[in-house]
N, C-alpha and C. Protein backbone atom coordinates (compact mmCIF):
# COMPACT_ATOMS: atom_id res chain seq x y z
N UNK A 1 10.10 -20.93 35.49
CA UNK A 1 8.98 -20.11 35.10
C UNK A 1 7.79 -21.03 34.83
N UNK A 2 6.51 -20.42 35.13
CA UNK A 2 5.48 -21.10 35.04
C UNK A 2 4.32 -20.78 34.36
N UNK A 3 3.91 -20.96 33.52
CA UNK A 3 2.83 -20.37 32.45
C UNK A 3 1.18 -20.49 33.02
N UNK A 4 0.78 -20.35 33.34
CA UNK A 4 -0.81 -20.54 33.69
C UNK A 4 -1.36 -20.73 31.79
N UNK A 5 -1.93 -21.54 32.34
CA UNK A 5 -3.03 -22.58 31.20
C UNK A 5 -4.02 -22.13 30.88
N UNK A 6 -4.73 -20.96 29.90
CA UNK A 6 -5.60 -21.10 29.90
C UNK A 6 -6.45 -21.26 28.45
N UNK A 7 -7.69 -21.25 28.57
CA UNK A 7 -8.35 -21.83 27.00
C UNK A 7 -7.70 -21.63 26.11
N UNK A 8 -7.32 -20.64 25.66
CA UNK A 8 -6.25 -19.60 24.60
C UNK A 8 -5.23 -20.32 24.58
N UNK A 9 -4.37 -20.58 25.36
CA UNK A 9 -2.98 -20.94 25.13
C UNK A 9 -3.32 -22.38 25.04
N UNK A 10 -3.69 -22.90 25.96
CA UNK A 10 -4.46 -24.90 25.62
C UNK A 10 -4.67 -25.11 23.85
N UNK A 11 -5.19 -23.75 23.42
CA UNK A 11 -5.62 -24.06 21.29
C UNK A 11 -4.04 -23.93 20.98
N UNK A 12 -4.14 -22.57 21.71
CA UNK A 12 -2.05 -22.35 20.22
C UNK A 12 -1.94 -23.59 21.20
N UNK A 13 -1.40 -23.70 21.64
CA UNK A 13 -0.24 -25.08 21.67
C UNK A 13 -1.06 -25.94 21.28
N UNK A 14 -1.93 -26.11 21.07
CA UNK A 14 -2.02 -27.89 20.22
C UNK A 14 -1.82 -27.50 18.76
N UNK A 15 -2.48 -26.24 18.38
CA UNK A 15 -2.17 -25.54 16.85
C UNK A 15 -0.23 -25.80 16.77
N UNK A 16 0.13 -25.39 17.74
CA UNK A 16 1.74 -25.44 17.53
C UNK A 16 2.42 -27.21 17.37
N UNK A 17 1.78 -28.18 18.58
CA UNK A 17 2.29 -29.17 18.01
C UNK A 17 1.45 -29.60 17.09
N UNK A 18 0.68 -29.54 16.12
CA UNK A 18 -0.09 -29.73 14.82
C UNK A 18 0.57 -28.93 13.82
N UNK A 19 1.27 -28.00 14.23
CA UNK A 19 1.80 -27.34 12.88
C UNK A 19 3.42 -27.70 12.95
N UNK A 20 4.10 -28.35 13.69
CA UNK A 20 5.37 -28.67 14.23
C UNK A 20 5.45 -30.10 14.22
N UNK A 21 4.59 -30.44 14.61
CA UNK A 21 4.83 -32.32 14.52
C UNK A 21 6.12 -32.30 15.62
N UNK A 22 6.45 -31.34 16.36
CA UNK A 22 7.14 -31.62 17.76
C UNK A 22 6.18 -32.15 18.86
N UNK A 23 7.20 -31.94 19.80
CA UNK A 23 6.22 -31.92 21.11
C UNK A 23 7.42 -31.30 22.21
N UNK A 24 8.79 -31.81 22.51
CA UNK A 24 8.81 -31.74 23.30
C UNK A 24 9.80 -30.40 23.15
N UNK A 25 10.26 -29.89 21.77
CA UNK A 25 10.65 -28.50 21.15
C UNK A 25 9.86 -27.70 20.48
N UNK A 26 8.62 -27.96 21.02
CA UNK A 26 7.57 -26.67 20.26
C UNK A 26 7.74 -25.40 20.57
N UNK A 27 7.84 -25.45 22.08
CA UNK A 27 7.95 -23.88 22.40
C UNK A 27 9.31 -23.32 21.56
N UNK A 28 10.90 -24.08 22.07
CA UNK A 28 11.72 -24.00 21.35
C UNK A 28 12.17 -23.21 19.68
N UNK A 29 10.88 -24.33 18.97
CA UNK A 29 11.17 -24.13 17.39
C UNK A 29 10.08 -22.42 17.40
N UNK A 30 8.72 -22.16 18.05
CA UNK A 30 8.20 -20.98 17.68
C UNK A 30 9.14 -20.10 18.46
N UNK A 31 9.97 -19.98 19.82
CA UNK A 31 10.43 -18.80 19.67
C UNK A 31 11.65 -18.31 19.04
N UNK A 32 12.07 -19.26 18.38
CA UNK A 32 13.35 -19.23 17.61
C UNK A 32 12.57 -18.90 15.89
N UNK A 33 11.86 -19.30 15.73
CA UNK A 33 10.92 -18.70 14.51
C UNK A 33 10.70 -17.31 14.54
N UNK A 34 10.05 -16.71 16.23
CA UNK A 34 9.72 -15.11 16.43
C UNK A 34 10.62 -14.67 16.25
N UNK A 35 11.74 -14.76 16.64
CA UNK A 35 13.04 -14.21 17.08
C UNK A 35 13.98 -14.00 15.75
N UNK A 36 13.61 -15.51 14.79
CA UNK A 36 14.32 -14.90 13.68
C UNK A 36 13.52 -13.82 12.33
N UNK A 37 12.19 -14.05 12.60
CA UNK A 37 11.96 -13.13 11.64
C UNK A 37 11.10 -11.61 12.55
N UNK A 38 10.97 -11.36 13.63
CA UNK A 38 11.00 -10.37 14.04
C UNK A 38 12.38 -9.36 14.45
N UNK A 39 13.22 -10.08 14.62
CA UNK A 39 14.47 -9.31 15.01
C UNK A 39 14.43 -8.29 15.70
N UNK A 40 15.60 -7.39 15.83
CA UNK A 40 15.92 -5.76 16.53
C UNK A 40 16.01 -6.81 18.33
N UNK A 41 16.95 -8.05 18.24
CA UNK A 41 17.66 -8.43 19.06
C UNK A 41 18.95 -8.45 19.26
N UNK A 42 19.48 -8.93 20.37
CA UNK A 42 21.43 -9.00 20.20
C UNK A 42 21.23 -9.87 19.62
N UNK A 43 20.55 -10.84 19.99
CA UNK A 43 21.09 -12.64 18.97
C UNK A 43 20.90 -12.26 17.50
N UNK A 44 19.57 -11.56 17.21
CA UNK A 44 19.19 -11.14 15.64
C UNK A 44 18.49 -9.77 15.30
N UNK A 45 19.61 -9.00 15.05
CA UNK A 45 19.57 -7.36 15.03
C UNK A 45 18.68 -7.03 13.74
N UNK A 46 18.74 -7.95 12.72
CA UNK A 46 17.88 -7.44 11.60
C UNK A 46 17.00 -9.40 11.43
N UNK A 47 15.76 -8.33 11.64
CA UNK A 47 14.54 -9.83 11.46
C UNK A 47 14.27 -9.92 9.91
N UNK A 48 13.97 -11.11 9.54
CA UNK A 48 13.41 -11.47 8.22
C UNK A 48 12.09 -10.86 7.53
N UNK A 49 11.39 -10.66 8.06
CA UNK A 49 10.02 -9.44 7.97
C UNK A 49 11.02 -8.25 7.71
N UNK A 50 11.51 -7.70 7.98
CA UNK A 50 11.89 -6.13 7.69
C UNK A 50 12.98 -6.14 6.09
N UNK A 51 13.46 -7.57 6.46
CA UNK A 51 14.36 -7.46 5.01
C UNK A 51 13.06 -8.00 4.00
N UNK A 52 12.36 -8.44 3.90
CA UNK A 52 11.07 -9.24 3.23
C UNK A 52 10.04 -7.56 2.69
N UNK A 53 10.04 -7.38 3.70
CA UNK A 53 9.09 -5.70 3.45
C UNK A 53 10.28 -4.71 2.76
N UNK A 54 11.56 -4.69 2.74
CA UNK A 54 12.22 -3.78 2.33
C UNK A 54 12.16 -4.50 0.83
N UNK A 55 12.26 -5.40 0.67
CA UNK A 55 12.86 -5.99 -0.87
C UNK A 55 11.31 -6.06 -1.43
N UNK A 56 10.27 -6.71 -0.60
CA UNK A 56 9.08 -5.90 -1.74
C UNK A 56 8.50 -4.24 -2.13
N UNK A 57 9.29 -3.73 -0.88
CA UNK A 57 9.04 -2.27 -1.39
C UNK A 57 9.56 -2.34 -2.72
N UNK A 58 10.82 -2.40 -3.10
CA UNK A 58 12.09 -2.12 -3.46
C UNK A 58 11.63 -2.53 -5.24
N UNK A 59 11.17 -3.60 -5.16
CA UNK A 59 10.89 -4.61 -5.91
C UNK A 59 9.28 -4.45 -6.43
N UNK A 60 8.10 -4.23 -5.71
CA UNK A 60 6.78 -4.27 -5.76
C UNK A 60 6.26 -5.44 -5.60
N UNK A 61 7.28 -6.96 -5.72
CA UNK A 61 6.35 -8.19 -4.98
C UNK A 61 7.56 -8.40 -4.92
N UNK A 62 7.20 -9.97 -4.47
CA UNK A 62 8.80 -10.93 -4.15
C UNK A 62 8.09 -11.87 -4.32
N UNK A 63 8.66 -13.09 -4.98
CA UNK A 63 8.55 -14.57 -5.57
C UNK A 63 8.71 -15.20 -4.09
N UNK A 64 8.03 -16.58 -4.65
CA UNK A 64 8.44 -17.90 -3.46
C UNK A 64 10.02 -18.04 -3.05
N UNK A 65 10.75 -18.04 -4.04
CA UNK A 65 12.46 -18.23 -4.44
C UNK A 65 12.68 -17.15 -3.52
N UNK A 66 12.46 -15.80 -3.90
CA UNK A 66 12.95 -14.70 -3.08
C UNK A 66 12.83 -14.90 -1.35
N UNK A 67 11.53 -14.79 -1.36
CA UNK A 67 11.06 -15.20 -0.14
C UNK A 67 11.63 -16.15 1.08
N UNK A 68 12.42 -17.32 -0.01
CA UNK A 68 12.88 -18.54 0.65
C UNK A 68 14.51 -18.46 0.89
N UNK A 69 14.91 -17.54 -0.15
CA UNK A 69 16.58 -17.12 0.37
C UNK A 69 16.49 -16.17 1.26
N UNK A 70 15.31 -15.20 1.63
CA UNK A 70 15.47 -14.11 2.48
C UNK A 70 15.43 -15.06 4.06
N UNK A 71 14.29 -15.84 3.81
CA UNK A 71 13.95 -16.93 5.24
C UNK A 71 15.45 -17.68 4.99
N UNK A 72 16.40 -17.90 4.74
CA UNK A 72 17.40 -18.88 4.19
C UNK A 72 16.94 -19.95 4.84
N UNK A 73 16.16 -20.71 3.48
CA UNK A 73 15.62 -21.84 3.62
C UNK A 73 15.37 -22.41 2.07
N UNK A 74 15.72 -23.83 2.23
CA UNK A 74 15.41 -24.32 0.65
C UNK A 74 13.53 -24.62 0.68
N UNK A 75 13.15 -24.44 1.77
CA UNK A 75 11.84 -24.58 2.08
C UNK A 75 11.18 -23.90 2.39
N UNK A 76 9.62 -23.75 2.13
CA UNK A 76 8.78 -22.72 3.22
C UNK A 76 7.72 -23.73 3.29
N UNK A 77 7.98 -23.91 4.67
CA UNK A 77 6.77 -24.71 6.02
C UNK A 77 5.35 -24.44 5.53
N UNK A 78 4.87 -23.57 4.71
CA UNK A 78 3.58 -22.71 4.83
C UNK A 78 2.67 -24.31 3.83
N UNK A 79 1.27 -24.13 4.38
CA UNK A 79 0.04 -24.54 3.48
C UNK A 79 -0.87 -23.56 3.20
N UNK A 80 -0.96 -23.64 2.34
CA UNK A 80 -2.07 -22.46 2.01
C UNK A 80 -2.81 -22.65 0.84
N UNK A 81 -4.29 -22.14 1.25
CA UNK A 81 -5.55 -22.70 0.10
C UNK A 81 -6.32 -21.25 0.66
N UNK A 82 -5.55 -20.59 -1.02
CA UNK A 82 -6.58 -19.54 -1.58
C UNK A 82 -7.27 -19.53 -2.69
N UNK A 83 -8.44 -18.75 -2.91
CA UNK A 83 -9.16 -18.07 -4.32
C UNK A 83 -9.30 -16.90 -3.96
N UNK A 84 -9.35 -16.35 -5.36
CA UNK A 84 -9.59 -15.51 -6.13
C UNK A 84 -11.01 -15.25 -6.58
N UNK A 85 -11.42 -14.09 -6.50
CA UNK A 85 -13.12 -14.08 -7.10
C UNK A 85 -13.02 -12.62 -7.76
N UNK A 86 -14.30 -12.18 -9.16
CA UNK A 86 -13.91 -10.66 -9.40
C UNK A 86 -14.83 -10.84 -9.75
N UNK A 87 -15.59 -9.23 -8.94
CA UNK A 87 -17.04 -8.91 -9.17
C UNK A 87 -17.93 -9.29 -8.19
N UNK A 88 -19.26 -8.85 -8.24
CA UNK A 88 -20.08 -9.25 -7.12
C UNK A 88 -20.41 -10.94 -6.74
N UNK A 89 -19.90 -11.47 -5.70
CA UNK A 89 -20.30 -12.88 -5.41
C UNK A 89 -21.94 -12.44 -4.91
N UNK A 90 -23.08 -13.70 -5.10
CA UNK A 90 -24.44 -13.26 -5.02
C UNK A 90 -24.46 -14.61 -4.10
């Protein structure tokens, strides 16, 4: 199979080996990432998103901890830089 290249896919994949520090299992590690938390496959009949959305229904949030046994992982890959603001920013 052969993918045609274009601007779009040239960014995700460098975004992918920048967020993977792979190269030659990038494609590899993201579709095994889709696959496990999208699910409603034979390989993975129930995805991690649907058990993640059922247990914060269930619950009304879910912790990092929660989050990280549902991904069964002692880790989560994620960086993230948020704020918070309340009231009119001028």
């Amino acid at each position: 199979m052969r993918l045609r290249m274009t601007d779009t896919r040239e960014r995700r994949m460098e975004y992918l080996l920048e967020a993977t520090g792979e190269k030659s299992k990038v494609l590899d590690r993201a579709a095994e990432f889709y696959l496990q938390m999208r699910g409603d496959t034979a390989a993975v009949p129930n995805g991690a998103f649907v058990d993640l959305m059922e247990k914060a229904e269930q619950q009304g949030s879910v912790t990092a901890e929660e989050i990280a046994a549902v991904l069964d992982t002692e880790e989560l890959p994620v960086k993230a830089q948020m704020s918070w603001s309340v009231g009119q920013i001028d």
